[in-house]
PDB file of N, CA and C in Angstrom:
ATOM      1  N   UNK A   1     -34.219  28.168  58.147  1.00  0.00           N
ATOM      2  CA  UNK A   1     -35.643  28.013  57.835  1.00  0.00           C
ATOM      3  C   UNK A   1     -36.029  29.064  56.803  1.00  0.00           C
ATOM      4  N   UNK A   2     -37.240  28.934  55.967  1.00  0.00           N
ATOM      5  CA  UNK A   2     -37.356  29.502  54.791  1.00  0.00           C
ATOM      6  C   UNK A   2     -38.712  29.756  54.654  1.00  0.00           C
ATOM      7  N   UNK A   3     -39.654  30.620  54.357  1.00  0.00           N
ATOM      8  CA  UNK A   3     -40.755  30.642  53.776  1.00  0.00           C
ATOM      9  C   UNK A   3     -41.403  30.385  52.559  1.00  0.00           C
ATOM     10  N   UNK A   4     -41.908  29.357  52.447  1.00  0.00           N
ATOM     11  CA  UNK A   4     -42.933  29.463  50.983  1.00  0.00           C
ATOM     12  C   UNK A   4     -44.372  30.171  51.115  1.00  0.00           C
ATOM     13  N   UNK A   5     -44.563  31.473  50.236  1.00  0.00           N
ATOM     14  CA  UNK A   5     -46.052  32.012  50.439  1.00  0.00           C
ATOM     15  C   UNK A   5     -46.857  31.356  49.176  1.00  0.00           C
ATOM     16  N   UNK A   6     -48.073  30.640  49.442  1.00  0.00           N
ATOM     17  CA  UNK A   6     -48.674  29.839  48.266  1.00  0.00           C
ATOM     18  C   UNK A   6     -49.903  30.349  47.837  1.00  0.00           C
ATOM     19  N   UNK A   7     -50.754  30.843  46.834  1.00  0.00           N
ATOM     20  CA  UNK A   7     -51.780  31.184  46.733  1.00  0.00           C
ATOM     21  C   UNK A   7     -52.940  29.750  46.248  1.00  0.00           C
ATOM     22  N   UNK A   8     -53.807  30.044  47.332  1.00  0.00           N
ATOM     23  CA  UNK A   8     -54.805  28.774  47.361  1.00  0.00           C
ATOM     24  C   UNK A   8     -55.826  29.032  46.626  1.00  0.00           C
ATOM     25  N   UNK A   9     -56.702  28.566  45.593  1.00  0.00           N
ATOM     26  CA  UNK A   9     -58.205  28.932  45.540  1.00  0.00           C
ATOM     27  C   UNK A   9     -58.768  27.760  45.506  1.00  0.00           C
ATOM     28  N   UNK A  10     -60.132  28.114  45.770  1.00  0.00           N
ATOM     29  CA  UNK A  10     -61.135  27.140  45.782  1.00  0.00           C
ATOM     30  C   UNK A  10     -61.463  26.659  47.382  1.00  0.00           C
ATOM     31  N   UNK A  11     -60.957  27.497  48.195  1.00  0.00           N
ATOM     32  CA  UNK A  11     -61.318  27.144  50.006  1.00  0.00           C
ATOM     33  C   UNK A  11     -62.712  28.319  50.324  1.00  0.00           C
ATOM     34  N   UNK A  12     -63.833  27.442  51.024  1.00  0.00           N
ATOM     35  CA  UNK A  12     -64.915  28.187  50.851  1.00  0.00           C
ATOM     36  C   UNK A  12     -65.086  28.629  52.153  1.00  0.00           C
ATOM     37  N   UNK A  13     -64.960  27.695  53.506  1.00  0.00           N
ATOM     38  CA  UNK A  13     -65.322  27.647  54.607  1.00  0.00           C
ATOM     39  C   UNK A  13     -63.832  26.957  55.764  1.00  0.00           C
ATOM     40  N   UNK A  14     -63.879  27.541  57.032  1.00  0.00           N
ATOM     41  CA  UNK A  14     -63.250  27.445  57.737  1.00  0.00           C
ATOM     42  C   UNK A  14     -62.723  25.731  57.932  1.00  0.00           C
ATOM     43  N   UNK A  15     -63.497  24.872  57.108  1.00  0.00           N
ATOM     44  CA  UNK A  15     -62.880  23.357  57.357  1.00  0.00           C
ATOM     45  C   UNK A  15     -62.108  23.420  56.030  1.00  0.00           C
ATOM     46  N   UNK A  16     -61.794  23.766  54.925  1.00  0.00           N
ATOM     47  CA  UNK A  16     -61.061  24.304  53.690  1.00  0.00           C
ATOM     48  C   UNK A  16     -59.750  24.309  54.354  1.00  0.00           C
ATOM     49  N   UNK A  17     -60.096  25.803  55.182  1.00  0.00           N
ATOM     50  CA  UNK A  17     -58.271  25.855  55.915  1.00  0.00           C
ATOM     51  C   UNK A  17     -58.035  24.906  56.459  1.00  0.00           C
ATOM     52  N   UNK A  18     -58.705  24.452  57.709  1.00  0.00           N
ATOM     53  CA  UNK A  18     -58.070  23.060  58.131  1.00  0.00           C
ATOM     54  C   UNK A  18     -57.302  21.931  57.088  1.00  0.00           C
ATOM     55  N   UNK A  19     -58.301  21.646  56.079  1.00  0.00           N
ATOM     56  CA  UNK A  19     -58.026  20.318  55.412  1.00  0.00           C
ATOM     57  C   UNK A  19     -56.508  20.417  54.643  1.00  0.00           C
ATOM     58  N   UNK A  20     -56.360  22.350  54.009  1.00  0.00           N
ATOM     59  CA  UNK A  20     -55.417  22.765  53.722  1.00  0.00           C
ATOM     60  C   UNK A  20     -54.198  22.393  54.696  1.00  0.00           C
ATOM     61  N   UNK A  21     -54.507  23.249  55.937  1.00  0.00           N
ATOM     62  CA  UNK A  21     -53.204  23.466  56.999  1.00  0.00           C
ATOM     63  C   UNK A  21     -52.628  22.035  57.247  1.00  0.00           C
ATOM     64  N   UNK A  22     -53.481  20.900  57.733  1.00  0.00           N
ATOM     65  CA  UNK A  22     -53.419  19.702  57.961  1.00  0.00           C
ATOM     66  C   UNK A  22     -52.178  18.946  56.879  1.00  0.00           C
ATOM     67  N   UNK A  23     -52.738  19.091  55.532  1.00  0.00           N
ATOM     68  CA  UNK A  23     -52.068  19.072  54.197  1.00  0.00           C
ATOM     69  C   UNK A  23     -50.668  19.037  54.523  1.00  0.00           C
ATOM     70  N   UNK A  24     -50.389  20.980  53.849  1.00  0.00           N
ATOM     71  CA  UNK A  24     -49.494  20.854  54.326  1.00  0.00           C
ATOM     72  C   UNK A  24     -48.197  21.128  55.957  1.00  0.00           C
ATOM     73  N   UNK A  25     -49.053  21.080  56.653  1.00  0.00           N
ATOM     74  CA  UNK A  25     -47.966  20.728  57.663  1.00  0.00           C
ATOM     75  C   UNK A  25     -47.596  18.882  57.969  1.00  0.00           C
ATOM     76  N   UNK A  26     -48.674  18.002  57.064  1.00  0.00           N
ATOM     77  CA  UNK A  26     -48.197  16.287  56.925  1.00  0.00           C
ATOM     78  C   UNK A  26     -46.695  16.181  55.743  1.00  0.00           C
ATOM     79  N   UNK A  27     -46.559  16.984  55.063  1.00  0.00           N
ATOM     80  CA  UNK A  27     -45.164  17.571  54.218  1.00  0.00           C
ATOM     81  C   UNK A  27     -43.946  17.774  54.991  1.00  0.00           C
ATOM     82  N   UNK A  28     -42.723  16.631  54.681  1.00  0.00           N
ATOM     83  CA  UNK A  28     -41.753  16.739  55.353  1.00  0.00           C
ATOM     84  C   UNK A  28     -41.122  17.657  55.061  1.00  0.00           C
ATOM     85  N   UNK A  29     -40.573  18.294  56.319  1.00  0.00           N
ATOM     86  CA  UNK A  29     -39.875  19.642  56.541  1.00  0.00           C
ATOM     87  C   UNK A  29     -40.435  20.484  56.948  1.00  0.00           C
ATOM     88  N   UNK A  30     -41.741  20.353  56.591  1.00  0.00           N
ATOM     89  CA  UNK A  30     -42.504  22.040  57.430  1.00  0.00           C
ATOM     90  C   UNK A  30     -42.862  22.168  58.973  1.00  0.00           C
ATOM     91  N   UNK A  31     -42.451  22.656  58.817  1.00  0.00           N
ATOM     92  CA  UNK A  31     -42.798  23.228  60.727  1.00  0.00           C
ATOM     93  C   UNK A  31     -43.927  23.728  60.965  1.00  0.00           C
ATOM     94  N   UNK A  32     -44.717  24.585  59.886  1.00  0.00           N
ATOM     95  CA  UNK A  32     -45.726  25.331  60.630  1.00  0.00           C
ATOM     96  C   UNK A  32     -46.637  26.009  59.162  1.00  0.00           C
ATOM     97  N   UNK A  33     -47.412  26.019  58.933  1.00  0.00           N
ATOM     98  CA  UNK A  33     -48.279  26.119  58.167  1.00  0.00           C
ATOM     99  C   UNK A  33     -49.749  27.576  58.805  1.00  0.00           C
ATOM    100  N   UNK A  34     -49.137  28.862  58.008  1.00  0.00           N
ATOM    101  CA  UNK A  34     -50.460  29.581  58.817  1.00  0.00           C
ATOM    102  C   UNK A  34     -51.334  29.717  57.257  1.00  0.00           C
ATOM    103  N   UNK A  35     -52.322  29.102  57.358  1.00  0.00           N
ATOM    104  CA  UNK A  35     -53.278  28.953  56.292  1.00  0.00           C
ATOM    105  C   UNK A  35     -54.166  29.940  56.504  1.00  0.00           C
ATOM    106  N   UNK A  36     -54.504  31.237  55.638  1.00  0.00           N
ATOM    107  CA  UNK A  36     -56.060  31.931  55.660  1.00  0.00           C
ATOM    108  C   UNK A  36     -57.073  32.038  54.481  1.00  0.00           C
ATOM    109  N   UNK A  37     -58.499  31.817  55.061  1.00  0.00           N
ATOM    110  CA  UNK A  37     -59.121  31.638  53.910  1.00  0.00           C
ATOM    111  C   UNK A  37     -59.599  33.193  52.939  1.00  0.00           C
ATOM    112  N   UNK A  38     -59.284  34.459  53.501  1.00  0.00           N
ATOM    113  CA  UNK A  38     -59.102  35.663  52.547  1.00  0.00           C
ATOM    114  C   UNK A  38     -57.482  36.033  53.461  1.00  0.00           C
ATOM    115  N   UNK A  39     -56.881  36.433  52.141  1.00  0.00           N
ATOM    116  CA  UNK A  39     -57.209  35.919  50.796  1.00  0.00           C
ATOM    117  C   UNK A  39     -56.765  35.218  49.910  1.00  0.00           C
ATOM    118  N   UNK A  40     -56.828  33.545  50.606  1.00  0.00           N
ATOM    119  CA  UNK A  40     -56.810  32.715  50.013  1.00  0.00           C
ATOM    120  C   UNK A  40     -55.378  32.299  50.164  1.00  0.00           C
ATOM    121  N   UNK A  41     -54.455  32.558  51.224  1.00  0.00           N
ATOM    122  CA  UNK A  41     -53.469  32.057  50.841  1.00  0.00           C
ATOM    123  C   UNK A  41     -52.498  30.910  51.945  1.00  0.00           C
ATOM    124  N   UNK A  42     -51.646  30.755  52.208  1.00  0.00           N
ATOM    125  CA  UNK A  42     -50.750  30.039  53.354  1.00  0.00           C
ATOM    126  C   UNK A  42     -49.154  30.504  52.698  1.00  0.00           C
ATOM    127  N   UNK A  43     -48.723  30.377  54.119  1.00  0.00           N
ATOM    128  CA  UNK A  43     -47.296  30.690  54.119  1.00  0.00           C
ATOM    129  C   UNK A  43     -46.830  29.477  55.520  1.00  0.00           C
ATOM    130  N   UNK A  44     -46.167  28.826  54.333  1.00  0.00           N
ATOM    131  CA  UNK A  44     -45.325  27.805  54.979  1.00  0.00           C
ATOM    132  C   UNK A  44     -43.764  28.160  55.769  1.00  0.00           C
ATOM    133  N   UNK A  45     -43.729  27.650  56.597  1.00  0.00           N
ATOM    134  CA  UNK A  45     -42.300  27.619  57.383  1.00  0.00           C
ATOM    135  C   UNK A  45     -42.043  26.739  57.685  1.00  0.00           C
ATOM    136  N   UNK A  46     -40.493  25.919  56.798  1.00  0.00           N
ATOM    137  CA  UNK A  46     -39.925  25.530  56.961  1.00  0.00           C
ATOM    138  C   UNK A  46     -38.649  24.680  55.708  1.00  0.00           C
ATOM    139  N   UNK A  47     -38.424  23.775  55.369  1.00  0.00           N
ATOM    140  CA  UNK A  47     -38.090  23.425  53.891  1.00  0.00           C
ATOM    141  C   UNK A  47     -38.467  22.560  53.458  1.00  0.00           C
ATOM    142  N   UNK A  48     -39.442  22.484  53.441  1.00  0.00           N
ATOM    143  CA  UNK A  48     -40.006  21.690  52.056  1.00  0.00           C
ATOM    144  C   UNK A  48     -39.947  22.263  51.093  1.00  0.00           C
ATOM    145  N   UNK A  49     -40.171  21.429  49.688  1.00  0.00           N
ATOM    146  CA  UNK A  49     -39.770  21.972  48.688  1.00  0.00           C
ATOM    147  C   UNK A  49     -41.458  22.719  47.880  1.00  0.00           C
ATOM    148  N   UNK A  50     -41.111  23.618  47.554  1.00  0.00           N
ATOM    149  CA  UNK A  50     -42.420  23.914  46.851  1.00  0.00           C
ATOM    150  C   UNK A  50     -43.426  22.957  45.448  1.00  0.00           C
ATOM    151  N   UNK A  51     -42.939  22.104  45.281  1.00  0.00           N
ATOM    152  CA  UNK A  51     -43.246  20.975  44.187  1.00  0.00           C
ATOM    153  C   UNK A  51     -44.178  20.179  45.229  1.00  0.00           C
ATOM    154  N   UNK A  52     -43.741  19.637  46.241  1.00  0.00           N
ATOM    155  CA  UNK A  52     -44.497  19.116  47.523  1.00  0.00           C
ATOM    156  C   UNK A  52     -45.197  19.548  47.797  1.00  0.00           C
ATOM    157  N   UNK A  53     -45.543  20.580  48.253  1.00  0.00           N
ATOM    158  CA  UNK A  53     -46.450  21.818  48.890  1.00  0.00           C
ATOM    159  C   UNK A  53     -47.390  21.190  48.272  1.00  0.00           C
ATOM    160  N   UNK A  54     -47.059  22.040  46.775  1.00  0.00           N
ATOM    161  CA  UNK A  54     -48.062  22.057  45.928  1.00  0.00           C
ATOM    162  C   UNK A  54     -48.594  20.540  45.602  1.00  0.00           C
ATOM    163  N   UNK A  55     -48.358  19.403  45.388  1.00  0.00           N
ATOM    164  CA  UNK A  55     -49.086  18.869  45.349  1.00  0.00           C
ATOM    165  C   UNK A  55     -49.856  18.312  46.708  1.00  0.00           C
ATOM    166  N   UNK A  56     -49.496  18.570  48.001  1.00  0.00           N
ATOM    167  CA  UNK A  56     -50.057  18.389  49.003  1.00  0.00           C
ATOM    168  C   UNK A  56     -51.391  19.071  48.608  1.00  0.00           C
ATOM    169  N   UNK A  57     -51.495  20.275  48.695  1.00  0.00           N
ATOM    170  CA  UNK A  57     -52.706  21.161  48.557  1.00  0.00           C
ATOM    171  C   UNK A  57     -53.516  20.398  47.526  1.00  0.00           C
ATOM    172  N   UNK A  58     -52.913  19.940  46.153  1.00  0.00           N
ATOM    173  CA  UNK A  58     -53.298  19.655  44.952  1.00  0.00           C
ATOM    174  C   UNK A  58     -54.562  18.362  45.150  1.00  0.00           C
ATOM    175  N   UNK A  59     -53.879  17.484  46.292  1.00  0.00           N
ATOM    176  CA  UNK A  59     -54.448  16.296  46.751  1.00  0.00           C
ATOM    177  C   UNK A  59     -55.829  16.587  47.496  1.00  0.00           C
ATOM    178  N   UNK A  60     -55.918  17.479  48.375  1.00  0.00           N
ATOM    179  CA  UNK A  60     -56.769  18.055  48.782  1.00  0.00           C
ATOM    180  C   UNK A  60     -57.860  18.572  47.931  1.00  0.00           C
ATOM    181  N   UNK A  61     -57.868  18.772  46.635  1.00  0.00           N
ATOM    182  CA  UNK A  61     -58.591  19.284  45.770  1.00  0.00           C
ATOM    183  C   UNK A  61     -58.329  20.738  45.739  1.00  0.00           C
ATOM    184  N   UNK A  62     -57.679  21.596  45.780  1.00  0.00           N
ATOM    185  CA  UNK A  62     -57.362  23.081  45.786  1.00  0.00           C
ATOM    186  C   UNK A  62     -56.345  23.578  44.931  1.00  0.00           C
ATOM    187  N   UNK A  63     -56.689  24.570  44.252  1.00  0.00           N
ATOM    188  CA  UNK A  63     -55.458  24.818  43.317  1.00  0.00           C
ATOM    189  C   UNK A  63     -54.783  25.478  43.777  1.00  0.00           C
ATOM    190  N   UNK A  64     -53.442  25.664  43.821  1.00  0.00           N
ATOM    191  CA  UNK A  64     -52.180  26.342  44.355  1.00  0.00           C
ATOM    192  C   UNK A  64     -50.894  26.776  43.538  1.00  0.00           C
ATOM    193  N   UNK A  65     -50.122  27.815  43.507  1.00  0.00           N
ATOM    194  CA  UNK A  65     -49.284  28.327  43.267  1.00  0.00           C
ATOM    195  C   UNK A  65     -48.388  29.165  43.974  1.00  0.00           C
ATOM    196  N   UNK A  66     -47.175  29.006  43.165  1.00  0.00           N
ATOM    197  CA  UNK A  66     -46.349  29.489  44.616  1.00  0.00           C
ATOM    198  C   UNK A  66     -46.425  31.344  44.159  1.00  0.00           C
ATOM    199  N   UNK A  67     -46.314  32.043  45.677  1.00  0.00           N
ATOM    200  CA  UNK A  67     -46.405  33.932  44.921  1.00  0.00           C
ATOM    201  C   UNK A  67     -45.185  34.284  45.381  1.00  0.00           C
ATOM    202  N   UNK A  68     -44.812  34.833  44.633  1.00  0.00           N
ATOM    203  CA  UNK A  68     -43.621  35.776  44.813  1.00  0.00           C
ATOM    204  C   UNK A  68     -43.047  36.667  45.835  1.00  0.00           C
TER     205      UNK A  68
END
Protein backbone atom coordinates (compact mmCIF):
# COMPACT_ATOMS: atom_id res chain seq x y z
CA UNK A 1 0.00 0.00 0.00
CA UNK A 2 1.17 3.50 -0.89
CA UNK A 3 0.27 7.03 -0.13
CA UNK A 4 -0.77 9.78 -2.43
CA UNK A 5 -0.73 13.35 -0.49
CA UNK A 6 -2.95 15.74 -2.87
CA UNK A 7 -3.34 19.41 -2.42
CA UNK A 8 -7.09 20.48 -2.80
CA UNK A 9 -8.35 24.10 -3.25
CA UNK A 10 -11.46 25.53 -3.54
CA UNK A 11 -13.25 23.35 -0.39
CA UNK A 12 -15.09 25.98 1.72
CA UNK A 13 -17.20 24.03 4.23
CA UNK A 14 -17.31 20.68 5.93
CA UNK A 15 -19.72 19.14 2.96
CA UNK A 16 -16.50 20.12 0.45
CA UNK A 17 -14.61 17.35 2.43
CA UNK A 18 -17.27 14.98 2.23
CA UNK A 19 -18.03 15.45 -1.53
CA UNK A 20 -14.09 15.29 -1.81
CA UNK A 21 -13.56 12.07 0.54
CA UNK A 22 -16.63 10.35 -1.11
CA UNK A 23 -14.74 11.17 -4.59
CA UNK A 24 -11.99 9.80 -3.95
CA UNK A 25 -12.47 6.77 -1.93
CA UNK A 26 -15.34 5.75 -5.25
CA UNK A 27 -11.52 5.41 -7.12
CA UNK A 28 -10.45 1.91 -7.60
CA UNK A 29 -7.79 0.89 -5.31
CA UNK A 30 -8.12 3.25 -2.52
CA UNK A 31 -8.81 2.09 0.73
CA UNK A 32 -9.14 5.11 2.67
CA UNK A 33 -9.19 8.67 1.95
CA UNK A 34 -8.43 11.21 5.14
CA UNK A 35 -9.58 14.49 3.53
CA UNK A 36 -9.01 18.01 5.60
CA UNK A 37 -10.39 21.17 4.84
CA UNK A 38 -7.10 23.36 6.39
CA UNK A 39 -5.06 22.98 4.83
CA UNK A 40 -6.69 21.96 2.12
CA UNK A 41 -5.41 18.74 1.54
CA UNK A 42 -6.12 14.59 1.48
CA UNK A 43 -3.86 11.80 1.66
CA UNK A 44 -4.95 8.80 0.00
CA UNK A 45 -4.18 5.13 0.95
CA UNK A 46 -3.98 2.82 -1.24
CA UNK A 47 -3.06 2.36 -5.26
CA UNK A 48 -4.69 4.18 -7.27
CA UNK A 49 -3.01 5.96 -9.62
CA UNK A 50 -2.59 9.66 -9.13
CA UNK A 51 -4.04 10.69 -12.77
CA UNK A 52 -7.40 9.13 -11.21
CA UNK A 53 -7.30 10.83 -8.03
CA UNK A 54 -6.95 13.76 -9.69
CA UNK A 55 -9.52 13.70 -11.91
CA UNK A 56 -11.90 12.25 -9.31
CA UNK A 57 -11.46 15.50 -7.26
CA UNK A 58 -11.42 17.38 -10.73
CA UNK A 59 -15.13 16.05 -11.28
CA UNK A 60 -16.16 17.32 -8.13
CA UNK A 61 -15.25 20.79 -9.15
CA UNK A 62 -11.91 21.22 -7.00
CA UNK A 63 -8.57 21.77 -8.14
CA UNK A 64 -5.94 19.27 -7.17
CA UNK A 65 -2.37 18.40 -7.37
CA UNK A 66 -0.31 15.86 -6.31
CA UNK A 67 2.56 17.34 -3.24
CA UNK A 68 5.57 15.96 -2.79
Amino acid sequence: MSDIRLKITGMTCGHCVRAVTKALEGVSGVEKADVTLTPGEAVVHGQASAAALIAAVKEEGYDTAVQD
